[in-house]
C-alpha atoms as a PDB file:
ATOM      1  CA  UNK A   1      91.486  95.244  62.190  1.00  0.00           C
ATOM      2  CA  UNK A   2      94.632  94.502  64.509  1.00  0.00           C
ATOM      3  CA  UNK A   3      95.337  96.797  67.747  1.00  0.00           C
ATOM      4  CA  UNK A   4      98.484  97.128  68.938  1.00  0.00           C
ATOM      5  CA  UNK A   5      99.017  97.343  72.927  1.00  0.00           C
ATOM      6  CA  UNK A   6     102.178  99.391  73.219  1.00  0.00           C
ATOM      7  CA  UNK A   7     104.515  98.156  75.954  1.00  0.00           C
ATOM      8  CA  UNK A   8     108.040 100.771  76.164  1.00  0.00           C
ATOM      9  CA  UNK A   9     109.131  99.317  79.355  1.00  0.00           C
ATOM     10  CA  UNK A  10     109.606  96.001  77.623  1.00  0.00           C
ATOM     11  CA  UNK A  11     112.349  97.441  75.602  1.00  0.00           C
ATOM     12  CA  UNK A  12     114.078  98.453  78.214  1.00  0.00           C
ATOM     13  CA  UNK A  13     113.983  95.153  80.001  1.00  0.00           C
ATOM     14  CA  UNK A  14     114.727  93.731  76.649  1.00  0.00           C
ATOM     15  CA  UNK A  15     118.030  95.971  76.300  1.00  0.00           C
ATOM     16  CA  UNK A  16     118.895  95.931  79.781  1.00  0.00           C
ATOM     17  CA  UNK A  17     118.622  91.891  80.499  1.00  0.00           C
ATOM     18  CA  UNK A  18     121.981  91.261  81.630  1.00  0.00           C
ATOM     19  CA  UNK A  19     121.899  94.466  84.047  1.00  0.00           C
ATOM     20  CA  UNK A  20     124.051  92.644  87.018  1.00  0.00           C
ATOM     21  CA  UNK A  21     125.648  90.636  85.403  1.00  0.00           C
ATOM     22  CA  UNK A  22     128.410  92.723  84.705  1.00  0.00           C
ATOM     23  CA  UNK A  23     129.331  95.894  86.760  1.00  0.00           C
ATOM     24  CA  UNK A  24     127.121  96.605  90.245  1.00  0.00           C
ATOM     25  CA  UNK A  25     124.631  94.559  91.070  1.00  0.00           C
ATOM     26  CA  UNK A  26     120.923  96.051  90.281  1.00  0.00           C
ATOM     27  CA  UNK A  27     119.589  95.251  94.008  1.00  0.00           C
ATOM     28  CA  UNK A  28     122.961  96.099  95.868  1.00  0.00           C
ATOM     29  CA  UNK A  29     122.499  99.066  93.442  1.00  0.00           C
ATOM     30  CA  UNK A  30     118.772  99.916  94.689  1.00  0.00           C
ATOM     31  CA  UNK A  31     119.492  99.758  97.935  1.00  0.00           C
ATOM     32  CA  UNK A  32     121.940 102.457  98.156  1.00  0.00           C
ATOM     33  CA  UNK A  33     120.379 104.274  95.771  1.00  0.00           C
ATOM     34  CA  UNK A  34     119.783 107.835  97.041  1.00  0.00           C
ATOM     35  CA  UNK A  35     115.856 107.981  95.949  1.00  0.00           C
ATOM     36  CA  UNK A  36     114.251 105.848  97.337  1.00  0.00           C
ATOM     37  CA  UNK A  37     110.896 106.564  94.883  1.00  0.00           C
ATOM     38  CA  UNK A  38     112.885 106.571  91.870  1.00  0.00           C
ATOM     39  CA  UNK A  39     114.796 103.261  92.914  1.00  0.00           C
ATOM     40  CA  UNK A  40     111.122 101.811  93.758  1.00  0.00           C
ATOM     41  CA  UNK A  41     112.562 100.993  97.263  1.00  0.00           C
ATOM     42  CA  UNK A  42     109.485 101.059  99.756  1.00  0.00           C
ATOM     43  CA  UNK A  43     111.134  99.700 102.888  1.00  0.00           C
ATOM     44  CA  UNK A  44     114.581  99.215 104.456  1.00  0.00           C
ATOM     45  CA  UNK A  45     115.046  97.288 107.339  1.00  0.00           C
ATOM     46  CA  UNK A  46     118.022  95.926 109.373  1.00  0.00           C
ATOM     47  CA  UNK A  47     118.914  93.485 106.937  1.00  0.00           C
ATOM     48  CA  UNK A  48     116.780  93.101 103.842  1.00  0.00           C
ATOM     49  CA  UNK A  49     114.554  95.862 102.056  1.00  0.00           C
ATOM     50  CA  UNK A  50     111.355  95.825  99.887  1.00  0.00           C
ATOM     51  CA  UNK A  51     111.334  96.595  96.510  1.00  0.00           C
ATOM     52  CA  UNK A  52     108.832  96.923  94.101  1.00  0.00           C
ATOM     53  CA  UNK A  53     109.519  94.723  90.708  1.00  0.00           C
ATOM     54  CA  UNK A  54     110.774  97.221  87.896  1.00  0.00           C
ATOM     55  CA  UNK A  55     109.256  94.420  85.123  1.00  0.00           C
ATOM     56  CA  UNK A  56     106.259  92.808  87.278  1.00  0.00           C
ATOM     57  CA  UNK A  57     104.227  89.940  86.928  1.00  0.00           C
ATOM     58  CA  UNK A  58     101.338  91.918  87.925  1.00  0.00           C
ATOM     59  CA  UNK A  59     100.199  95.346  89.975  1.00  0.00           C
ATOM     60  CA  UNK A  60     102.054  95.178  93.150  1.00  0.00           C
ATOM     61  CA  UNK A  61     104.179  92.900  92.449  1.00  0.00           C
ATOM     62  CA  UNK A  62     107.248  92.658  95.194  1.00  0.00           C
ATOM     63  CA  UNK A  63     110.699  91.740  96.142  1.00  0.00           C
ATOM     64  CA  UNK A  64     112.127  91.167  99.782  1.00  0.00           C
ATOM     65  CA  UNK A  65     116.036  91.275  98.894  1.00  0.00           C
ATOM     66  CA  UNK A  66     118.519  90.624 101.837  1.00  0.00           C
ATOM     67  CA  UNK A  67     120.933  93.725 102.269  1.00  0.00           C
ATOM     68  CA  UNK A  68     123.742  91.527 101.894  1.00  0.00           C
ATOM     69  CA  UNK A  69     124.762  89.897  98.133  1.00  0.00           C
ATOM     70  CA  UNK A  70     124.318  86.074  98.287  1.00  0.00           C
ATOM     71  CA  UNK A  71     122.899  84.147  96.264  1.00  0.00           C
ATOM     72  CA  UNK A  72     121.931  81.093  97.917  1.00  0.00           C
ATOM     73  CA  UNK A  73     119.091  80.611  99.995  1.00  0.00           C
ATOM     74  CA  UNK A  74     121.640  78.106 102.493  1.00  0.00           C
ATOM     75  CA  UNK A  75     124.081  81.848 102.760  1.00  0.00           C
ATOM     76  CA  UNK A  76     121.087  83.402 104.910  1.00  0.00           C
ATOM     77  CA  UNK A  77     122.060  84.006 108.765  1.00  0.00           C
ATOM     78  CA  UNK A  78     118.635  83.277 111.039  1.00  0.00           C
ATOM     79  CA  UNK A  79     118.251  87.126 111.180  1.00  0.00           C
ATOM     80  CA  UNK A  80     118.141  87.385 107.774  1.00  0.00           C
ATOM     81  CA  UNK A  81     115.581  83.898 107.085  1.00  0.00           C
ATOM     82  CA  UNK A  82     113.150  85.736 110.354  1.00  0.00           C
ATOM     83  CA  UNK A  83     113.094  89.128 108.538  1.00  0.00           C
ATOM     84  CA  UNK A  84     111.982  88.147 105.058  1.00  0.00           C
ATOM     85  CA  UNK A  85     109.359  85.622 106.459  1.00  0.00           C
ATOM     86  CA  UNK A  86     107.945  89.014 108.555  1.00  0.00           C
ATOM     87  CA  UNK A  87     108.398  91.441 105.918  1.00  0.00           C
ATOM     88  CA  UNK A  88     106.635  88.843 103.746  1.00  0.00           C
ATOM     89  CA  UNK A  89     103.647  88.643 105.860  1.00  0.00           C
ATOM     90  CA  UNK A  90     103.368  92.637 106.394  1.00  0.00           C
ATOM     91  CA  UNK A  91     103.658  93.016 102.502  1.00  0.00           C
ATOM     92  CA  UNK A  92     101.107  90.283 102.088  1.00  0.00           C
ATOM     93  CA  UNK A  93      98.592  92.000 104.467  1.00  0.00           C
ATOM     94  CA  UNK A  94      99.542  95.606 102.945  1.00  0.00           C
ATOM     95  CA  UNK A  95      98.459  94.155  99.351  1.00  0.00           C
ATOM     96  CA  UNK A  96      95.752  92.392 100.270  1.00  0.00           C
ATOM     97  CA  UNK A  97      94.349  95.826 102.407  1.00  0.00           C
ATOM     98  CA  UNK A  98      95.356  98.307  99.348  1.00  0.00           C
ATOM     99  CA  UNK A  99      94.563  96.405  96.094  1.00  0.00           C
ATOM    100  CA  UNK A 100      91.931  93.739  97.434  1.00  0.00           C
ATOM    101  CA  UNK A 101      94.411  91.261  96.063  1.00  0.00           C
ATOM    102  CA  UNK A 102      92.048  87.334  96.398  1.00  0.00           C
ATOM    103  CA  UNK A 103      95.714  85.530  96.612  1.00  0.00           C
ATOM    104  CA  UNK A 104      99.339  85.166  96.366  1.00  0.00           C
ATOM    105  CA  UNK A 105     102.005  83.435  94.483  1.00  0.00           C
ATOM    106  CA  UNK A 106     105.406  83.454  96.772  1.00  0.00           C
ATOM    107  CA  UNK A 107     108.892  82.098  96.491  1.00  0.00           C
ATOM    108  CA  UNK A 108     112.261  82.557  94.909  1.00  0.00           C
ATOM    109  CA  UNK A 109     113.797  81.694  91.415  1.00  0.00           C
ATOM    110  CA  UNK A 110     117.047  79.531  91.715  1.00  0.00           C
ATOM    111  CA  UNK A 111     119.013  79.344  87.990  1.00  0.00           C
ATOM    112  CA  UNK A 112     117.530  80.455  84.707  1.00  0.00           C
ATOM    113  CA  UNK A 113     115.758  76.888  84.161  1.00  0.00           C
ATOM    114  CA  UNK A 114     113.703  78.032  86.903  1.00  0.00           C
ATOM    115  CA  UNK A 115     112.982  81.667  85.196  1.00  0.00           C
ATOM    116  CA  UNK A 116     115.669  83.699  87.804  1.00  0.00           C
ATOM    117  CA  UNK A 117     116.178  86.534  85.770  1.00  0.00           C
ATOM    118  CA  UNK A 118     118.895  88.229  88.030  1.00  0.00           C
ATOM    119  CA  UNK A 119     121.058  85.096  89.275  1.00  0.00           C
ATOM    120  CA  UNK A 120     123.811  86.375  91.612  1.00  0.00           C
ATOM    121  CA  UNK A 121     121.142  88.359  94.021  1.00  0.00           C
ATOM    122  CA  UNK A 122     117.987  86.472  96.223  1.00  0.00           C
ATOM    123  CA  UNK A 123     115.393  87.407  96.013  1.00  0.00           C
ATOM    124  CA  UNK A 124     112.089  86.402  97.432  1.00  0.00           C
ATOM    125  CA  UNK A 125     108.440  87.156  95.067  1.00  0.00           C
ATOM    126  CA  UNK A 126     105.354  88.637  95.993  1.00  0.00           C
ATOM    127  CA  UNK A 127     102.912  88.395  93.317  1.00  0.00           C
ATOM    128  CA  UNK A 128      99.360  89.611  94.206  1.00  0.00           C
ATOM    129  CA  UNK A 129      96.386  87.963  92.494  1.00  0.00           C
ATOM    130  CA  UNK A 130      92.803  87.992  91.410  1.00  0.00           C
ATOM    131  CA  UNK A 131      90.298  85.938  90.572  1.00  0.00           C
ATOM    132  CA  UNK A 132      89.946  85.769  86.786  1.00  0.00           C
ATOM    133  CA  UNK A 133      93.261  88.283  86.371  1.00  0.00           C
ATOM    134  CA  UNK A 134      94.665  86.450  83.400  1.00  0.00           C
ATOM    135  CA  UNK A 135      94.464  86.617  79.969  1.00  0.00           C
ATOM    136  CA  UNK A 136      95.263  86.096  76.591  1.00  0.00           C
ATOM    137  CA  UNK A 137      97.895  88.379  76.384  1.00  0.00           C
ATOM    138  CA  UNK A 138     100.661  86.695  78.459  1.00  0.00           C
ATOM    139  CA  UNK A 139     100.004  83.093  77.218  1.00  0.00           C
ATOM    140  CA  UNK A 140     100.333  84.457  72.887  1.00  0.00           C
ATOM    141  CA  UNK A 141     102.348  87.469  73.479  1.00  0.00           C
ATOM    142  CA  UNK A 142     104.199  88.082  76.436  1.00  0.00           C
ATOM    143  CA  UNK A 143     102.226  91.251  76.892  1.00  0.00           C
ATOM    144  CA  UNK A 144     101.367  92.229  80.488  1.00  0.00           C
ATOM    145  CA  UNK A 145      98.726  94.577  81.544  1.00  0.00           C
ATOM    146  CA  UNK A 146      99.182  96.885  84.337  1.00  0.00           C
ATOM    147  CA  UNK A 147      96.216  98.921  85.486  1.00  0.00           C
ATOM    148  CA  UNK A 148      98.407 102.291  86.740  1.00  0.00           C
ATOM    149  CA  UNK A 149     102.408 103.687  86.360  1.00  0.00           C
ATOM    150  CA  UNK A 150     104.744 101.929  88.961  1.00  0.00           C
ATOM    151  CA  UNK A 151     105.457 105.000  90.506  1.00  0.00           C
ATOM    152  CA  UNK A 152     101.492 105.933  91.768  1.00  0.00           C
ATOM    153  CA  UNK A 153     101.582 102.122  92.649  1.00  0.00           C
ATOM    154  CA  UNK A 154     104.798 103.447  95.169  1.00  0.00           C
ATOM    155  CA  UNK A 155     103.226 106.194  96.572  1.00  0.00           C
ATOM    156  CA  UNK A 156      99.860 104.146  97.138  1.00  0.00           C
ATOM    157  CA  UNK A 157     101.596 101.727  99.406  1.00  0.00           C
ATOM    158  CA  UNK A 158     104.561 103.867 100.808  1.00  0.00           C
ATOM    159  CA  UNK A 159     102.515 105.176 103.543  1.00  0.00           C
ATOM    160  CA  UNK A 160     101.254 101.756 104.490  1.00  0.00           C
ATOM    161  CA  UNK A 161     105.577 100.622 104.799  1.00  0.00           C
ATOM    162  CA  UNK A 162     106.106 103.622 106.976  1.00  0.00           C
ATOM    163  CA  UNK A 163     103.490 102.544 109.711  1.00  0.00           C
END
């Protein structure tokens, strides 16, 4: 007998795939969004904010997006290169202290060869892992599991941001 895993946000991403490309950006967008929980934004600082990953890789799964719209990595000011770099470290030792995450996959997607799924914005990954925390699923479906709703994932590591 088959079982079907039923995955709604998918179809969302699915419909929504271009979502930047034309109109406002969907980080510039976050960013001045007026709630915070609902726009997933855990932290704002002087010039980039942290953002948990509407479509993630895995539980936890973050983005450090500078303030500013660039979309180079060579368009970052020192300030700017400094403040991810910390704010990658604190989210790194936030993850690892809330979800017992054993390791991390870091970096940035340049061009859709690469997988960048929003081009025009940087943004830098945070992907927590764990020993034996793939499966099947991704490798024969692109079907991810997430073990709890993004939003009591935000308010689980809020109050760790606002330390």
């Amino acid at each position: 007998m088959a079982h079907s895993i039923i995955a709604p946000w998918r179809m969302d991403f699915i419909q929504r795939a271009h979502d930047g490309l034309e109109g406002e950006c969907v980080f510039c967008a976050s960013q001045k969004a007026s709630d915070a929980r609902e726009a997933l934004v855990l932290y704002k600082g002087k010039s980039v904010f942290v953002v948990m990953n509407k479509y993630p890789y895995t539980n936890g799964h973050l983005l450090i997006i500078p303030n500013r719209h660039l979309a180079e990595l060579s368009e970052l000011n020192a300030d700017e290169q400094q403040e991810i770099l910390s704010l990658s470290a604190k989210s790194i030792e936030i993850l690892r202290e809330n979800f017992k995450a054993a390791g991390f996959n870091c970096g940035f997607n340049f061009g859709r060869a690469a997988g960048a799924g929003i081009l025009d914005h940087l943004h830098f990954h945070i992907v927590p892992r764990w020993v034996g925390d793939t499966n099947f699923l991704p490798v024969l479906s692109d079907i991810r599991t997430m073990p709890e709703y993004l939003h009591d994932t935000y308010d689980r590591l809020l109050p760790a941001f606002q330390k």
